[in-house]
PDB file of N, CA and C in Angstrom:
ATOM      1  N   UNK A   1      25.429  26.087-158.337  1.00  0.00           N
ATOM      2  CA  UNK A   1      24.803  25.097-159.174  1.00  0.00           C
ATOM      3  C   UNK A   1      24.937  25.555-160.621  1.00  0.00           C
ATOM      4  N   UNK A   2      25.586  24.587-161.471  1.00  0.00           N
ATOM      5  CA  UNK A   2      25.543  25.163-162.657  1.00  0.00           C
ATOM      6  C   UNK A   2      24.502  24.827-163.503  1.00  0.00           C
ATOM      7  N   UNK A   3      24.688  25.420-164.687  1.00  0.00           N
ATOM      8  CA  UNK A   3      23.102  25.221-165.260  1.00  0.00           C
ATOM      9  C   UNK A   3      23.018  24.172-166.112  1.00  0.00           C
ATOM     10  N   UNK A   4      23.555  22.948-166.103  1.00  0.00           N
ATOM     11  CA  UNK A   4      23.551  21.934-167.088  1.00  0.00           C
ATOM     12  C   UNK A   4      23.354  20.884-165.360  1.00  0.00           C
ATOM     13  N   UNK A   5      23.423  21.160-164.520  1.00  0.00           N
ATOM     14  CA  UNK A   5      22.625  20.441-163.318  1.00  0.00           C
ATOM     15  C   UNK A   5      21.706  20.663-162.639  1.00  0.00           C
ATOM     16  N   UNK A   6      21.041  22.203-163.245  1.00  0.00           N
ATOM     17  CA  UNK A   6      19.638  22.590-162.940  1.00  0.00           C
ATOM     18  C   UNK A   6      18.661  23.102-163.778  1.00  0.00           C
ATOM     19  N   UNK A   7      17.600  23.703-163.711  1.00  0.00           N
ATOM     20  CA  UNK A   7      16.967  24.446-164.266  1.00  0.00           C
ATOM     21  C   UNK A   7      15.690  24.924-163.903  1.00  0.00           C
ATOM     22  N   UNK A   8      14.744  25.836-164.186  1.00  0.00           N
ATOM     23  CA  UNK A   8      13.982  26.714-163.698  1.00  0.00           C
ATOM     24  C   UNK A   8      12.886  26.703-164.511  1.00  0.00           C
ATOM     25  N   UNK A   9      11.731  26.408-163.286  1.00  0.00           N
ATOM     26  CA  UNK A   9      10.300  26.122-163.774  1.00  0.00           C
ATOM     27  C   UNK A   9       9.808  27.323-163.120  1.00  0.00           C
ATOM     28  N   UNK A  10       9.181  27.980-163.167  1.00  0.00           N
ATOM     29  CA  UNK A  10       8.155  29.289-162.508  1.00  0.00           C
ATOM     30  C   UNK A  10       8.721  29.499-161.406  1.00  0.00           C
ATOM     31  N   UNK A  11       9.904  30.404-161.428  1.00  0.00           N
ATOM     32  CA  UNK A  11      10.572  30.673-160.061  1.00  0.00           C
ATOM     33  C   UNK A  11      11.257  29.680-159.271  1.00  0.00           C
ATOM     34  N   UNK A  12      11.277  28.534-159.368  1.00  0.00           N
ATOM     35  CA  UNK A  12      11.852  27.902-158.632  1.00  0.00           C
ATOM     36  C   UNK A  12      12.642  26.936-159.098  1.00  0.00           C
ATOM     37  N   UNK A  13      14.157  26.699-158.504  1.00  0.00           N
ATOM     38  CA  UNK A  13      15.119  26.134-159.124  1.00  0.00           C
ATOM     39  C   UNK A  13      14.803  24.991-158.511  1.00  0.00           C
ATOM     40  N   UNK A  14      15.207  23.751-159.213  1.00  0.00           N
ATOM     41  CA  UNK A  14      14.966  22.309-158.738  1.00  0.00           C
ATOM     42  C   UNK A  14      16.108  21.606-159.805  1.00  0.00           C
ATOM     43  N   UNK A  15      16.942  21.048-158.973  1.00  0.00           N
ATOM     44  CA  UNK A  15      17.983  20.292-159.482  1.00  0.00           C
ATOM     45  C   UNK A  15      17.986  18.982-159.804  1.00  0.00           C
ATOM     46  N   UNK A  16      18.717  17.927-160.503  1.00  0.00           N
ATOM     47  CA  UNK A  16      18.798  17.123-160.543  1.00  0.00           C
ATOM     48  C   UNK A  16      17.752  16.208-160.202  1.00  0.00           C
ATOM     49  N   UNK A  17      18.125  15.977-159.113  1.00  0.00           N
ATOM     50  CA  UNK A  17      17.975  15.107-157.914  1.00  0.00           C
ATOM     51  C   UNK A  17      16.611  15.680-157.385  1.00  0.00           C
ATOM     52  N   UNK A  18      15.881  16.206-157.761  1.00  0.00           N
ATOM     53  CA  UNK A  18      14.835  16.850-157.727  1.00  0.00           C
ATOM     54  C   UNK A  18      14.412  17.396-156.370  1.00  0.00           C
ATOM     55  N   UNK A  19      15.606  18.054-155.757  1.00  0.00           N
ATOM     56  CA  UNK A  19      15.705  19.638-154.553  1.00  0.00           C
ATOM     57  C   UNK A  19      15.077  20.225-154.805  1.00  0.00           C
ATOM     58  N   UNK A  20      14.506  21.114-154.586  1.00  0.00           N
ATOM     59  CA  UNK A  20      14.134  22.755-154.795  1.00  0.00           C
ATOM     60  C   UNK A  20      14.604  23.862-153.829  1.00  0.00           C
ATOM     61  N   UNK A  21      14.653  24.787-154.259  1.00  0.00           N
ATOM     62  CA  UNK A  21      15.285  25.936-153.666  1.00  0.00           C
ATOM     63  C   UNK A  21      14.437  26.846-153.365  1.00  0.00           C
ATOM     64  N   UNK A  22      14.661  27.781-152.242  1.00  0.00           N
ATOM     65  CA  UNK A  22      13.703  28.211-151.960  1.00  0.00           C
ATOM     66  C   UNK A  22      13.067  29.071-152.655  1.00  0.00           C
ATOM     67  N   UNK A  23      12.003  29.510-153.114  1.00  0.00           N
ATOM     68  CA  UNK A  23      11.414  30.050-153.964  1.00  0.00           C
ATOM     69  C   UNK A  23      10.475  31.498-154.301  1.00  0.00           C
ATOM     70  N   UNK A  24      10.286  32.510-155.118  1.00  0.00           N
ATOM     71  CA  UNK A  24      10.023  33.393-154.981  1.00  0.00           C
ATOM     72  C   UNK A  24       8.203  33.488-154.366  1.00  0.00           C
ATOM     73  N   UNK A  25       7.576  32.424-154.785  1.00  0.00           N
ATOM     74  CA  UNK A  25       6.476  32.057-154.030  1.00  0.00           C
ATOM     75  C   UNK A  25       6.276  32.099-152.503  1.00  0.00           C
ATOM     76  N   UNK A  26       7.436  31.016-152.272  1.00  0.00           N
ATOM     77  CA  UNK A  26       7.614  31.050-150.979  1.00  0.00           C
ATOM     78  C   UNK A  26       7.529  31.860-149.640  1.00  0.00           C
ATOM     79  N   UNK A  27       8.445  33.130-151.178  1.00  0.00           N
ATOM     80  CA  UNK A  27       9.234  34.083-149.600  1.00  0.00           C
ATOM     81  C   UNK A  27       7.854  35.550-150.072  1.00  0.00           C
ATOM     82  N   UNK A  28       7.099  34.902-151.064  1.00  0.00           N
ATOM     83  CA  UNK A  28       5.351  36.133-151.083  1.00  0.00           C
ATOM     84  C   UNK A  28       4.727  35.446-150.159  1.00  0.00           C
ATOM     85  N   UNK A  29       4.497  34.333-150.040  1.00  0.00           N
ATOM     86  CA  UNK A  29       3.388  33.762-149.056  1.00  0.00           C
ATOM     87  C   UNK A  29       3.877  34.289-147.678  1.00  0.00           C
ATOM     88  N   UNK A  30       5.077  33.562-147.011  1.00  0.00           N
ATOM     89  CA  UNK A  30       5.435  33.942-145.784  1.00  0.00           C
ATOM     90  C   UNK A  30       5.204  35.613-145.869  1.00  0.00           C
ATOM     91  N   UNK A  31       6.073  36.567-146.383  1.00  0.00           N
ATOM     92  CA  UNK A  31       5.768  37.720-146.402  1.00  0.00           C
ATOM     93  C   UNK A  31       4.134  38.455-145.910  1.00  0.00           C
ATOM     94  N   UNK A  32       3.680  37.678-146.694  1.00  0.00           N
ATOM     95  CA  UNK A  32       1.751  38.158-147.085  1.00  0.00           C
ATOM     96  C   UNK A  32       1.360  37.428-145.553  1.00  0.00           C
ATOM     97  N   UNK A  33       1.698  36.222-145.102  1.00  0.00           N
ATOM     98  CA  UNK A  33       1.356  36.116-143.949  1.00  0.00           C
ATOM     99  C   UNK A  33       1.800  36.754-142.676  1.00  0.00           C
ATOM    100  N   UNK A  34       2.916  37.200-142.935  1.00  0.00           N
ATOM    101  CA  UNK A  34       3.629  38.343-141.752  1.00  0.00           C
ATOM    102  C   UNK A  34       2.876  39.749-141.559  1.00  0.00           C
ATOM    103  N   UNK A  35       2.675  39.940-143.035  1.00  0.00           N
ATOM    104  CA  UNK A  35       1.985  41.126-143.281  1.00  0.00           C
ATOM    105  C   UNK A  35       0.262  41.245-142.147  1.00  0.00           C
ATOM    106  N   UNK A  36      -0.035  40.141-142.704  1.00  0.00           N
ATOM    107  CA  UNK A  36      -1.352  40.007-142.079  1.00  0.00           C
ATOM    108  C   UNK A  36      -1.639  39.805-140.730  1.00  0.00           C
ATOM    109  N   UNK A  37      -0.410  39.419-140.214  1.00  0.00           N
ATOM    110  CA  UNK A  37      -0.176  39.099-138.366  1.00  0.00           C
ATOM    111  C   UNK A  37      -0.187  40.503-138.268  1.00  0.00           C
ATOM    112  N   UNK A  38       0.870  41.221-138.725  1.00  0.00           N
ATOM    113  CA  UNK A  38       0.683  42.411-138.221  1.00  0.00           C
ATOM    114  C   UNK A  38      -0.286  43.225-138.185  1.00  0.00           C
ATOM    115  N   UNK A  39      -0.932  43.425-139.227  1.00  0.00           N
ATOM    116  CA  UNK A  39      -2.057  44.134-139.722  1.00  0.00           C
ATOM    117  C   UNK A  39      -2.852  44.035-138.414  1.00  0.00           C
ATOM    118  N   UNK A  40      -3.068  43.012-138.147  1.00  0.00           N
ATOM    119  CA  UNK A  40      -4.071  42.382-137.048  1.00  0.00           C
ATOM    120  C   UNK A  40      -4.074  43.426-135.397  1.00  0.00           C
ATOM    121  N   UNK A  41      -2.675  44.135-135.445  1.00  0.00           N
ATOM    122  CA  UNK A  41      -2.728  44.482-134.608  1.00  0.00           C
ATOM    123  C   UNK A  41      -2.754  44.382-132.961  1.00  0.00           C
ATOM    124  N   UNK A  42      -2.545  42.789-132.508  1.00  0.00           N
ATOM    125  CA  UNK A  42      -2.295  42.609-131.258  1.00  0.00           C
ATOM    126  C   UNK A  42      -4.068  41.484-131.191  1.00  0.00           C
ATOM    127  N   UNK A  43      -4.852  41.353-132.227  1.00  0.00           N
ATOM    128  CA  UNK A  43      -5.706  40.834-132.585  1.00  0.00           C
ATOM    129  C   UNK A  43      -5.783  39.560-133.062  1.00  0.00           C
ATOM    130  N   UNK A  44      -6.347  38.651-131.841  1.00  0.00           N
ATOM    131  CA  UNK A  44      -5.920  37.103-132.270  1.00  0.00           C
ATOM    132  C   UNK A  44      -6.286  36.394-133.683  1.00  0.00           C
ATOM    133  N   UNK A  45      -5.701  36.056-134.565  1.00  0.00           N
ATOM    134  CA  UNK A  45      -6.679  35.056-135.925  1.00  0.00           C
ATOM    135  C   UNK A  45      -7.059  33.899-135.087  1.00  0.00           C
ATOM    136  N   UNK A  46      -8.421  33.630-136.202  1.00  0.00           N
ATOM    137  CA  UNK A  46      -8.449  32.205-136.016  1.00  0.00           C
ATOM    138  C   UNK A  46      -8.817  31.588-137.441  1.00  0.00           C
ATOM    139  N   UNK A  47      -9.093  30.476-137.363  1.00  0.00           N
ATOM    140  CA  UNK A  47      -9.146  29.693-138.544  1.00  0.00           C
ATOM    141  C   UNK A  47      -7.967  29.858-139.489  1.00  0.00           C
ATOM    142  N   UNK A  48      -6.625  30.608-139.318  1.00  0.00           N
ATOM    143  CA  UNK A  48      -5.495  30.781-139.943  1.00  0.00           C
ATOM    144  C   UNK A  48      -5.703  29.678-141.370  1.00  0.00           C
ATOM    145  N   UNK A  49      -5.402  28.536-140.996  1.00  0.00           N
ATOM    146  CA  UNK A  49      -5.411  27.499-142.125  1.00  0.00           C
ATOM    147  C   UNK A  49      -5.780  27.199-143.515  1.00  0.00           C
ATOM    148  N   UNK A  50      -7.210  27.260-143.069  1.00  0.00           N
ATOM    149  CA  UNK A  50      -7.904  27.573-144.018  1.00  0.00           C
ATOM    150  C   UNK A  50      -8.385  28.601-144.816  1.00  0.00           C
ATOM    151  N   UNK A  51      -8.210  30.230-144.095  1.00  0.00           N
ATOM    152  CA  UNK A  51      -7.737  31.305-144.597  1.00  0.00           C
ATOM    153  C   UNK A  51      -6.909  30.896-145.700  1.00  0.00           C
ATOM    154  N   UNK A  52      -5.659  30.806-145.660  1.00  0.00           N
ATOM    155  CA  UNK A  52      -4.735  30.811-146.456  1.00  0.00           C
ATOM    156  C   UNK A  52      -4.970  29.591-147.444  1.00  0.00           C
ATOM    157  N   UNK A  53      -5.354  28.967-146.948  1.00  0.00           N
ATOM    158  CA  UNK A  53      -5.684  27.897-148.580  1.00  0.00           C
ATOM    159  C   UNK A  53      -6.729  28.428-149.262  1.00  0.00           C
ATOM    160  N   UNK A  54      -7.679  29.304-148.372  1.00  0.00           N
ATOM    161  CA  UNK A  54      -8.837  29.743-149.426  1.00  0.00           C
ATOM    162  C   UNK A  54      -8.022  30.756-150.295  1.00  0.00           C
ATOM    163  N   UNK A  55      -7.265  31.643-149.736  1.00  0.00           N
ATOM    164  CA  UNK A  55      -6.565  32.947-150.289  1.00  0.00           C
ATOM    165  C   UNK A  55      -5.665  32.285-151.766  1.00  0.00           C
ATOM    166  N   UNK A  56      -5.091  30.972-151.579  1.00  0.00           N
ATOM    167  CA  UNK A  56      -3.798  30.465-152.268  1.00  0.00           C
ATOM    168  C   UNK A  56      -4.734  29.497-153.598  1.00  0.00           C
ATOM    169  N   UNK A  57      -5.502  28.751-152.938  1.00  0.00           N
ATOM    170  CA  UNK A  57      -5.741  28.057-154.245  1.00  0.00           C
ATOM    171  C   UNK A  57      -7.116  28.265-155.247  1.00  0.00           C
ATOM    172  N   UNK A  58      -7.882  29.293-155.212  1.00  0.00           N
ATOM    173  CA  UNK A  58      -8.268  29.834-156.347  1.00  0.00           C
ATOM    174  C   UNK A  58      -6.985  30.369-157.415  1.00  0.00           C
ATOM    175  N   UNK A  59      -6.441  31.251-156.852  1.00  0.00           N
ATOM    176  CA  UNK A  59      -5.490  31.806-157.431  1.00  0.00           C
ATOM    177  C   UNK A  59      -4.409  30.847-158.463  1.00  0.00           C
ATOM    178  N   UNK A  60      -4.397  29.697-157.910  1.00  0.00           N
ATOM    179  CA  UNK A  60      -3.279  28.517-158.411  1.00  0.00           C
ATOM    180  C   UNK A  60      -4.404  27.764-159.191  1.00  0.00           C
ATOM    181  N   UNK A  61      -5.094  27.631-158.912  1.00  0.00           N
ATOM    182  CA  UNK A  61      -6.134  26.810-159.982  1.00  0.00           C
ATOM    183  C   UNK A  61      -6.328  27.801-161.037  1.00  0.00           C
ATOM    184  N   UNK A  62      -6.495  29.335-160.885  1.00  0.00           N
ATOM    185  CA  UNK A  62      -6.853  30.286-162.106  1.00  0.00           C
ATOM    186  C   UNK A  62      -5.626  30.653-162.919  1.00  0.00           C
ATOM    187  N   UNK A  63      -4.250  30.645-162.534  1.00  0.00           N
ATOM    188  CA  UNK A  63      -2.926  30.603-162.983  1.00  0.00           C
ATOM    189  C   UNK A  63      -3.101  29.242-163.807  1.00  0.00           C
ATOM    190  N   UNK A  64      -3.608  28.038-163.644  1.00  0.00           N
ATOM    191  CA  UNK A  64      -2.744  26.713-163.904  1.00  0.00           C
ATOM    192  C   UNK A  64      -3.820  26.498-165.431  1.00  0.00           C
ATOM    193  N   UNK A  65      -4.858  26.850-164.735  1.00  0.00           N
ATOM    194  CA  UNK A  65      -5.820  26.270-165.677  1.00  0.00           C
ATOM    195  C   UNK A  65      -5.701  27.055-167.028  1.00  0.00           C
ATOM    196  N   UNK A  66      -5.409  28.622-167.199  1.00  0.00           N
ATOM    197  CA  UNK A  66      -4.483  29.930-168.391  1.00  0.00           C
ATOM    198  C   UNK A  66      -3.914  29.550-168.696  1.00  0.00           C
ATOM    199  N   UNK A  67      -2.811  28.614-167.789  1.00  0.00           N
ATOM    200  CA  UNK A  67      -1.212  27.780-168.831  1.00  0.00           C
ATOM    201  C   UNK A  67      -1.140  27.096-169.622  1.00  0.00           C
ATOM    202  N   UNK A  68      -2.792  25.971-168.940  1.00  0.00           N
ATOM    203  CA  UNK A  68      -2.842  24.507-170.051  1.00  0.00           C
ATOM    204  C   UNK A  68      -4.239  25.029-170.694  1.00  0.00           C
ATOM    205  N   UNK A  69      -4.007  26.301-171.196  1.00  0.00           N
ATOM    206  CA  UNK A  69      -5.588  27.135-171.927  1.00  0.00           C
ATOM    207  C   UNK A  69      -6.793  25.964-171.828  1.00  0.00           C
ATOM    208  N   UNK A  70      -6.793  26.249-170.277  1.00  0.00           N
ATOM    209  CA  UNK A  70      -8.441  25.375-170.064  1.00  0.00           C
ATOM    210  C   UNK A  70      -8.371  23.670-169.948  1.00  0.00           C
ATOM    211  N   UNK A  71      -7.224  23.143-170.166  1.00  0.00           N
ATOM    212  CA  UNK A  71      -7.230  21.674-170.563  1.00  0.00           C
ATOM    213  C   UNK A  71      -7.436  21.004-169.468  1.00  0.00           C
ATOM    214  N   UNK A  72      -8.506  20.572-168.250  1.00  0.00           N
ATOM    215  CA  UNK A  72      -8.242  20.421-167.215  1.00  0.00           C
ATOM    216  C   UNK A  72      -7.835  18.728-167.029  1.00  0.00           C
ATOM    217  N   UNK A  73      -7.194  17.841-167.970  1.00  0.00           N
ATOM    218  CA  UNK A  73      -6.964  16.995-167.807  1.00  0.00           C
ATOM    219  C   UNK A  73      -5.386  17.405-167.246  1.00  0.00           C
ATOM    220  N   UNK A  74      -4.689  18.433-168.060  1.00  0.00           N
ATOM    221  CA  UNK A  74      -3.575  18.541-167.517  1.00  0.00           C
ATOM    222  C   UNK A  74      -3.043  19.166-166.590  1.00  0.00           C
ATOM    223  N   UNK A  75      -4.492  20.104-166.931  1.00  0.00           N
ATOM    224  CA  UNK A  75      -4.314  21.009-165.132  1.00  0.00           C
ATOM    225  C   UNK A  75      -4.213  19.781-163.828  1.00  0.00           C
ATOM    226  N   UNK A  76      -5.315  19.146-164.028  1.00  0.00           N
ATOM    227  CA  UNK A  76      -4.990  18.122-162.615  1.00  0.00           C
ATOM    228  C   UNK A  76      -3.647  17.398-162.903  1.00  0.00           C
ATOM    229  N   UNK A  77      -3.305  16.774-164.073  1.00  0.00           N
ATOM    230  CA  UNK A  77      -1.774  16.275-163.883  1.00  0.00           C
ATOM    231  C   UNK A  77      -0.728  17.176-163.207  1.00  0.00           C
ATOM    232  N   UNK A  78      -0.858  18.802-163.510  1.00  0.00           N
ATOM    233  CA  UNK A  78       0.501  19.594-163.068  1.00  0.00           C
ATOM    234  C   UNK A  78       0.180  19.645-161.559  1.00  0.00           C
ATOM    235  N   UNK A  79      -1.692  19.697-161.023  1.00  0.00           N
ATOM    236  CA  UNK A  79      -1.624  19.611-159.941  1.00  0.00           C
ATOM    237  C   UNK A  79      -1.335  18.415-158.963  1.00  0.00           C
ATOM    238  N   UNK A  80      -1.247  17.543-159.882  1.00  0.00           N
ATOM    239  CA  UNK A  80      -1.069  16.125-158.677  1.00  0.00           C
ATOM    240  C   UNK A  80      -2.446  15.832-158.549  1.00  0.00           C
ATOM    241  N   UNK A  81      -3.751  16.114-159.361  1.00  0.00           N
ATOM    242  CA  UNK A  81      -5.158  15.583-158.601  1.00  0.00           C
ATOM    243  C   UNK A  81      -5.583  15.042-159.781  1.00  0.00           C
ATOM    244  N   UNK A  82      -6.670  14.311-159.343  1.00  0.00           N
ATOM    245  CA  UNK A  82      -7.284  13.351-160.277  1.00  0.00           C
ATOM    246  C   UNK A  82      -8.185  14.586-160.922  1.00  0.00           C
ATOM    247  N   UNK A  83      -8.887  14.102-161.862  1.00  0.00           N
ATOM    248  CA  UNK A  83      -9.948  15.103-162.791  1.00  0.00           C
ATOM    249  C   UNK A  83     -10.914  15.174-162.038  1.00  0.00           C
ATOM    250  N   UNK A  84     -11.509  14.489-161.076  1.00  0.00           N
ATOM    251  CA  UNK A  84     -12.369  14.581-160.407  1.00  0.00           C
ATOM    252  C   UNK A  84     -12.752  15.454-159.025  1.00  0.00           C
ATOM    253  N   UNK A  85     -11.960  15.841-158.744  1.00  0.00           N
ATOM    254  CA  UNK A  85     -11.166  15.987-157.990  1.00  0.00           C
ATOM    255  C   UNK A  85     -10.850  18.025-158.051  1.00  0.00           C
ATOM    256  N   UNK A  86     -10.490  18.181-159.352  1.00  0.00           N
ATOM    257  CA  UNK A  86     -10.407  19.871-159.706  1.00  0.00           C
ATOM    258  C   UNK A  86     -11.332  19.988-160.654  1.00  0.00           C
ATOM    259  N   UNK A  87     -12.561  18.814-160.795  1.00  0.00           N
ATOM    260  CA  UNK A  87     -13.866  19.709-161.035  1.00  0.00           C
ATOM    261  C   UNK A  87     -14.284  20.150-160.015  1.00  0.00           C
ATOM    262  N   UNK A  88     -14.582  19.416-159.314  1.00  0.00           N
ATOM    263  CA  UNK A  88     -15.001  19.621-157.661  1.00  0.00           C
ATOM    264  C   UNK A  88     -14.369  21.306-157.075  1.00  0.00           C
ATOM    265  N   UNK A  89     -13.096  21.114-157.376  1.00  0.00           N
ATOM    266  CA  UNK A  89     -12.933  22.639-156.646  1.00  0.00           C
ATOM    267  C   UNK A  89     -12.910  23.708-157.265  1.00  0.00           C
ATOM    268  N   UNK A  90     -12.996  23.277-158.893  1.00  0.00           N
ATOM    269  CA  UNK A  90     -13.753  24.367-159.850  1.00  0.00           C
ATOM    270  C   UNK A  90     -15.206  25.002-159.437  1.00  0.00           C
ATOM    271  N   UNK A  91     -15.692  24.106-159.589  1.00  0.00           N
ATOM    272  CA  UNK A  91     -17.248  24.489-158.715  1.00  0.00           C
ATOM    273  C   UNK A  91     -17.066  25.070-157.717  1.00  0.00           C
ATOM    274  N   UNK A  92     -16.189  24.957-156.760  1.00  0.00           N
ATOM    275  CA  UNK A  92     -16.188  25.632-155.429  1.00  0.00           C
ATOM    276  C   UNK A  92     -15.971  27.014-155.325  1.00  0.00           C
ATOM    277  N   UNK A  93     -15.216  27.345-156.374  1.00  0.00           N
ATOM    278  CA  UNK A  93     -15.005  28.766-156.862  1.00  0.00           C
ATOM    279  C   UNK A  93     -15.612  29.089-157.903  1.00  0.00           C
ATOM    280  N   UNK A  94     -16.582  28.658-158.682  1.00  0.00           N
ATOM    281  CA  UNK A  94     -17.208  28.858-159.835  1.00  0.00           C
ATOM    282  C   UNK A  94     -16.448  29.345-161.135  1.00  0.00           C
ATOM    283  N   UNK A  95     -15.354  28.525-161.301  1.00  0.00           N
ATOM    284  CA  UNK A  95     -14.725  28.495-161.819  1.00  0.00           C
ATOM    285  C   UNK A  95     -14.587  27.011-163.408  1.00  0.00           C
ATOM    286  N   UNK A  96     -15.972  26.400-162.860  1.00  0.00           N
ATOM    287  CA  UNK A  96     -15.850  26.095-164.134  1.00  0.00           C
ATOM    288  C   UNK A  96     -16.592  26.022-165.562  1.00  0.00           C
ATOM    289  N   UNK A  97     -16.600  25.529-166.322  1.00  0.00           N
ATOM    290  CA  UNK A  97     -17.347  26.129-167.497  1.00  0.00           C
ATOM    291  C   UNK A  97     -18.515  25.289-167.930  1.00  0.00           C
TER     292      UNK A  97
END
């Protein structure tokens, strides 16, 4: 892919046609979840799911919200959510001001 048909937002290439490639996010999450099967030791999880969204989106709300220094009108635009929406899960993490 050359670079006048792609380009690169936070690790991840997305072309044109708006593909994405697989991404350095990607291959931490899977990793971090392999990691943690193992860890486990022959020890069943449960609630997997929601584990990992609790683990993933503080973290992405506290990254997003540093980028647009606090602006959470645009934080919910980069996230795809209404304003209402990432007050709500600001509060949930006490994360907002």
């Amino acid at each position: 892919m050359s670079s006048d048909n792609a380009h690169v937002i936070e690790d991840t290439i997305i072309d044109r046609d708006g593909n994405e490639g697989i991404s350095q996010l990607y291959n931490a999450v899977k990793h971090s979840i392999r990691r943690y099967l193992y860890e486990l030791d022959g020890t069943q999880p449960h609630d997997m799911y929601d584990l990992v969204l609790r683990q993933v989106e503080q973290p992405l709300l506290e990254a997003i919200l540093e980028h647009t220094k606090g602006n959470q009108s645009k934080a919910a635009e980069y996230l795809g959510l209404n304003r209402g929406t990432l007050r709500k899960k600001l509060r949930t993490y006490n994360l907002h001001k």
